[in-house]
N, C-alpha and C. Protein backbone atom coordinates (compact mmCIF):
# COMPACT_ATOMS: atom_id res chain seq x y z
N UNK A 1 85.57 84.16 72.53
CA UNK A 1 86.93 84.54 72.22
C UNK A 1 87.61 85.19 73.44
N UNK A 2 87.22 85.83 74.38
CA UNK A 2 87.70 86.72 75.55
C UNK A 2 87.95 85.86 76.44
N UNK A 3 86.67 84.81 76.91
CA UNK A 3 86.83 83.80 77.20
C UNK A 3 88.37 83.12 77.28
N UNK A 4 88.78 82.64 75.93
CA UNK A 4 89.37 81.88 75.73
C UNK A 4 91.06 82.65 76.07
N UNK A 5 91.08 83.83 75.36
CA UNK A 5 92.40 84.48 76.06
C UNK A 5 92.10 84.88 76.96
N UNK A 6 91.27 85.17 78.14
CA UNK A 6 91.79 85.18 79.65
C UNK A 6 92.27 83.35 80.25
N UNK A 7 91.47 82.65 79.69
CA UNK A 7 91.89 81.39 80.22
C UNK A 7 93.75 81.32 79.16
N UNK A 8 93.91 81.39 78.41
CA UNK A 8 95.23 81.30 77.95
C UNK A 8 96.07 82.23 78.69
N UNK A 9 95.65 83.61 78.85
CA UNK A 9 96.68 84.49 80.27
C UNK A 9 96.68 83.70 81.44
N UNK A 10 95.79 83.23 81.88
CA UNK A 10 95.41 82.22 83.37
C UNK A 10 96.74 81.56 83.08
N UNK A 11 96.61 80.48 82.12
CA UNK A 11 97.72 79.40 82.29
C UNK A 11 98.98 80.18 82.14
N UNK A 12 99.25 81.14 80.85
CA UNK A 12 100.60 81.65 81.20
C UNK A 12 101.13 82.24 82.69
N UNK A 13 100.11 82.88 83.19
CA UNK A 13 100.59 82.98 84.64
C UNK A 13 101.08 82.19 85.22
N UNK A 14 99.98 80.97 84.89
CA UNK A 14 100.58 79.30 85.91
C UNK A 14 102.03 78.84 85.24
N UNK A 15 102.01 79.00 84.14
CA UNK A 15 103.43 78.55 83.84
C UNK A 15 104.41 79.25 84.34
N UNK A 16 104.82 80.16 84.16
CA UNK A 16 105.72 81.75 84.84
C UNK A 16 105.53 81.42 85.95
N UNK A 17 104.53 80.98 86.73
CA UNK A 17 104.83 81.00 88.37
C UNK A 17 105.48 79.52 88.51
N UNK A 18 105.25 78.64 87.77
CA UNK A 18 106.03 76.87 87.92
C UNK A 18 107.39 76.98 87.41
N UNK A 19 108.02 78.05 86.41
CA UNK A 19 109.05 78.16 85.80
C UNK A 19 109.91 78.78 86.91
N UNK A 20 109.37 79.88 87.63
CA UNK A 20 110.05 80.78 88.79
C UNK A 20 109.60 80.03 89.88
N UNK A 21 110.30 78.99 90.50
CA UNK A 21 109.70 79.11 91.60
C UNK A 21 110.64 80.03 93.06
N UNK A 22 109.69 79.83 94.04
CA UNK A 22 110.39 81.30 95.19
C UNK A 22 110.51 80.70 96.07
N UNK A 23 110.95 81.34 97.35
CA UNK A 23 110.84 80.56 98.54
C UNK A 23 110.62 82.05 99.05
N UNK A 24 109.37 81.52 100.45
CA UNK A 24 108.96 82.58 101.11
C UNK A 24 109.55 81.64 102.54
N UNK A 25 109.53 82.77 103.39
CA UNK A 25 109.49 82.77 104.99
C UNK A 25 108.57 82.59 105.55
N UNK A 26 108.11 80.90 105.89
CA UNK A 26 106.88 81.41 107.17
C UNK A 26 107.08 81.28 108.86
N UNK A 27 106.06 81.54 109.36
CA UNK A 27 105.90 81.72 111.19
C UNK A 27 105.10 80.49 111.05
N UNK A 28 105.78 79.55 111.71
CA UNK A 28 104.86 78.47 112.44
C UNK A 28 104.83 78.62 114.04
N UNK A 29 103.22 78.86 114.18
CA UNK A 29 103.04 79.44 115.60
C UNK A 29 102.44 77.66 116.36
N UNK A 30 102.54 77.85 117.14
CA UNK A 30 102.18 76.48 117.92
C UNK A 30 101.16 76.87 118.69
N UNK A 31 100.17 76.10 118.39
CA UNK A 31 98.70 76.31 119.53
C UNK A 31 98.76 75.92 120.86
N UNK A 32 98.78 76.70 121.82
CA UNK A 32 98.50 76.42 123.18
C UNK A 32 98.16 74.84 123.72
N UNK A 33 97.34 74.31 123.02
CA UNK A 33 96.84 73.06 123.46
C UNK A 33 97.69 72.12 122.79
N UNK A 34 98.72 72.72 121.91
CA UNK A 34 99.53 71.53 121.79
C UNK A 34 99.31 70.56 120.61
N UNK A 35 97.94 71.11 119.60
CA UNK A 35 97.37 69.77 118.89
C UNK A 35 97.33 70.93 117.64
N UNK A 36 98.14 71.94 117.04
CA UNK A 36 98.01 71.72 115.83
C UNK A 36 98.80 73.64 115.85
N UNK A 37 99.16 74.22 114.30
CA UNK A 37 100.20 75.12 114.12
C UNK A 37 99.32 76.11 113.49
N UNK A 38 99.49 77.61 113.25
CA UNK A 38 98.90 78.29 113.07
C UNK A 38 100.42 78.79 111.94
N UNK A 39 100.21 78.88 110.65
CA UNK A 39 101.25 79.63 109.59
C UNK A 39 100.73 80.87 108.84
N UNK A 40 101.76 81.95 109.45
CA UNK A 40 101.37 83.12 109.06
C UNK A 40 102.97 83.40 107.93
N UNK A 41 102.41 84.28 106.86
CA UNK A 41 103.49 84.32 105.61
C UNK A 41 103.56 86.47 105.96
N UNK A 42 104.60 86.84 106.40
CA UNK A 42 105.16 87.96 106.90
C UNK A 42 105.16 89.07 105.13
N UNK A 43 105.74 88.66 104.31
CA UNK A 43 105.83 89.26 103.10
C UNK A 43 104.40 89.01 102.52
N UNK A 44 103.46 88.00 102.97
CA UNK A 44 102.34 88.60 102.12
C UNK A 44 101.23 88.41 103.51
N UNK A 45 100.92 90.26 103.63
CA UNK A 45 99.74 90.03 104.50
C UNK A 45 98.14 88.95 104.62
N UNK A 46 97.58 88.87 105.29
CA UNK A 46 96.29 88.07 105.53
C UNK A 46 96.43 86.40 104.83
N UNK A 47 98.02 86.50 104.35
CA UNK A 47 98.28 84.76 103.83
C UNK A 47 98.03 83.89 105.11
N UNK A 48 97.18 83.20 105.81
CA UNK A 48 96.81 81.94 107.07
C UNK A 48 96.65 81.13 106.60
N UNK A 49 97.20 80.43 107.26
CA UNK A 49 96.76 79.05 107.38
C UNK A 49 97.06 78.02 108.25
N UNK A 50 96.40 77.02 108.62
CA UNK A 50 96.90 75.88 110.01
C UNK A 50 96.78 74.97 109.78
N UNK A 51 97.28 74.02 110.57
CA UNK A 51 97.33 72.28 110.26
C UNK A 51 97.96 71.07 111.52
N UNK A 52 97.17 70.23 111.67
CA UNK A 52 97.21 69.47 113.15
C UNK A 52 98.73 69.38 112.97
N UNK A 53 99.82 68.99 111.98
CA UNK A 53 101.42 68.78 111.87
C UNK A 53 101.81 69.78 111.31
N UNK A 54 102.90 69.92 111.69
CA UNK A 54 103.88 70.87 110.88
C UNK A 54 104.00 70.31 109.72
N UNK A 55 104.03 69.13 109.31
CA UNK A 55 103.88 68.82 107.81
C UNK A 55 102.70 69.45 107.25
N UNK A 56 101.68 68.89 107.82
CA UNK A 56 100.31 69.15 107.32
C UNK A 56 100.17 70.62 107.37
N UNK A 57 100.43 71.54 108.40
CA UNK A 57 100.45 72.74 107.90
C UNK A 57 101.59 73.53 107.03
N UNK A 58 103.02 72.97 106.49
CA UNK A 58 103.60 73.10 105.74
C UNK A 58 102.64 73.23 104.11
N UNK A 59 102.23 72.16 103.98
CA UNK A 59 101.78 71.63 102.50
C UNK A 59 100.35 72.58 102.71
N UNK A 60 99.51 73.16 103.62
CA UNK A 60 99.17 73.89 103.13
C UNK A 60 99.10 75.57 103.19
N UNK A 61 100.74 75.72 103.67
CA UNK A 61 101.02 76.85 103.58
C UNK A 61 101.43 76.73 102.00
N UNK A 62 101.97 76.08 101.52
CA UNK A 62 102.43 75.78 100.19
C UNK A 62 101.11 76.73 99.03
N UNK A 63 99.77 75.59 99.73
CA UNK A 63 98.68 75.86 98.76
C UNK A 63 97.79 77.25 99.35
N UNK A 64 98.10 77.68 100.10
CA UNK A 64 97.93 79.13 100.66
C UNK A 64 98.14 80.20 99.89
N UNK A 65 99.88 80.44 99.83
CA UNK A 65 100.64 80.77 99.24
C UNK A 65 100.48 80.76 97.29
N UNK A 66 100.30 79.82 97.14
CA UNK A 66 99.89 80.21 95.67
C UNK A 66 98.54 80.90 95.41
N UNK A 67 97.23 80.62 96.38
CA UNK A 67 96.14 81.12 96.03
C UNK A 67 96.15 82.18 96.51
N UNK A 68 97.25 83.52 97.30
CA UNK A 68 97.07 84.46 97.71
C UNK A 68 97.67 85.06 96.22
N UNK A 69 98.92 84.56 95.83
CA UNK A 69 99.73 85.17 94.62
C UNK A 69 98.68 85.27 93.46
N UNK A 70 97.96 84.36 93.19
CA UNK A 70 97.13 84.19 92.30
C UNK A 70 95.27 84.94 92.03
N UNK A 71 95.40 85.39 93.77
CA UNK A 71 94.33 86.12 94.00
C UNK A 71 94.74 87.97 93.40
N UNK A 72 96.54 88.40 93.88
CA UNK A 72 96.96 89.29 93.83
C UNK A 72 96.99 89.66 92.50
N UNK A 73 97.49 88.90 91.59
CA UNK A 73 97.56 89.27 90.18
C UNK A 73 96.09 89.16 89.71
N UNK A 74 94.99 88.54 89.58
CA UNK A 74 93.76 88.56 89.35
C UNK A 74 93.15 89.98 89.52
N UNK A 75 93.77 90.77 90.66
CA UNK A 75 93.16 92.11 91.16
C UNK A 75 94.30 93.00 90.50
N UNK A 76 95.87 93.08 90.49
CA UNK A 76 96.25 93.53 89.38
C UNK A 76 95.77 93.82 87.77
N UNK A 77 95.67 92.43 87.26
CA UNK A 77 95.14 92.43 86.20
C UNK A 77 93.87 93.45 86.15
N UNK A 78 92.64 93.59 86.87
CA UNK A 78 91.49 93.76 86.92
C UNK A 78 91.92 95.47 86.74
N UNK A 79 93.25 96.05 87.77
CA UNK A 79 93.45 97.27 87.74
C UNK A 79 94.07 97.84 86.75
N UNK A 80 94.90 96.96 85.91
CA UNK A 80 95.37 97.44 84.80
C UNK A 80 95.14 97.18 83.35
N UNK A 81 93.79 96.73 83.33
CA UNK A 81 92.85 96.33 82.14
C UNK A 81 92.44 97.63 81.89
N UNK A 82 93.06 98.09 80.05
CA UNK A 82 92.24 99.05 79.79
C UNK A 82 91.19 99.20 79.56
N UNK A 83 90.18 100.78 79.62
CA UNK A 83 89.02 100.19 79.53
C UNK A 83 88.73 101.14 78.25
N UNK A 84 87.84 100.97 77.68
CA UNK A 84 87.55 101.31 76.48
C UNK A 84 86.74 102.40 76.08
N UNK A 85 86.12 103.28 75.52
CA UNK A 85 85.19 104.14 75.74
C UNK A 85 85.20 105.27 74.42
N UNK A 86 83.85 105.64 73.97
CA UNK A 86 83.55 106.04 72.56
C UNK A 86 83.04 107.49 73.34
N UNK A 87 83.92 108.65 72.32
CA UNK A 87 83.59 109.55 72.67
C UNK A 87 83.16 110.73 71.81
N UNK A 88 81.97 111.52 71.78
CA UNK A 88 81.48 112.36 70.36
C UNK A 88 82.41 113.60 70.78
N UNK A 89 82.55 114.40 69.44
CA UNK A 89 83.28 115.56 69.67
C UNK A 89 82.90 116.50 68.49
C-alpha cells in the first residue's frame, strides 16, 4: 500500500511538472578543442552536462534538468515526511 501511494505522488509530481512547464537559462561553454559544449544551468547548482552539438547538448540539458528537479523534490519530500513515534507517559 505505501508502495503504491509513493508511486501515485511520483506520477503526480510528473504530471504538475508536464502541466507547468519552465524555461531555465543555460551556459553553453565551448571546449577548447572545438569538438563538443559543456552546459552549466546557473539557477540550479551542480546541474552538468555536455554534448559533441549544441543540439545534442541542448536535449540533454533538457534531460539534466528534469533529473536534478526530480532529484530535489525526492530530498524535499524525504525532509518533510512526518515521522511517527509512540510515546509512554
Amino acid at each position: 500500500m505505501a508502495i503504491w501511494r509513493r508511486q501515485q505522488k511520483k506520477e503526480s509530481l510528473y504530471h504538475r511538472r508536464v502541466m507547468s512547464k519552465r524555461s531555465y537559462t543555460v551556459v553553453l561553454d565551448p571546449w577548447p578543442e572545438g569538438n563538443g559544449y559543456t552546459i552549466t544551468v546557473p539557477v540550479l547548482p551542480g546541474c552538468v552536462t555536455q554534448g559533441k552539438t549544441k543540439k545534442e547538448a541542448l536535449e540533454r540539458a533538457v534531460e539534466a534538468i528534469r533529473c536534478h528537479i526530480e532529484g530535489l523534490e525526492e530530498v524535499l519530500e524525504e525532509q518533510i515526511r512526518p515521522t511517527l513515534a509512540i510515546v509512554e507517559v
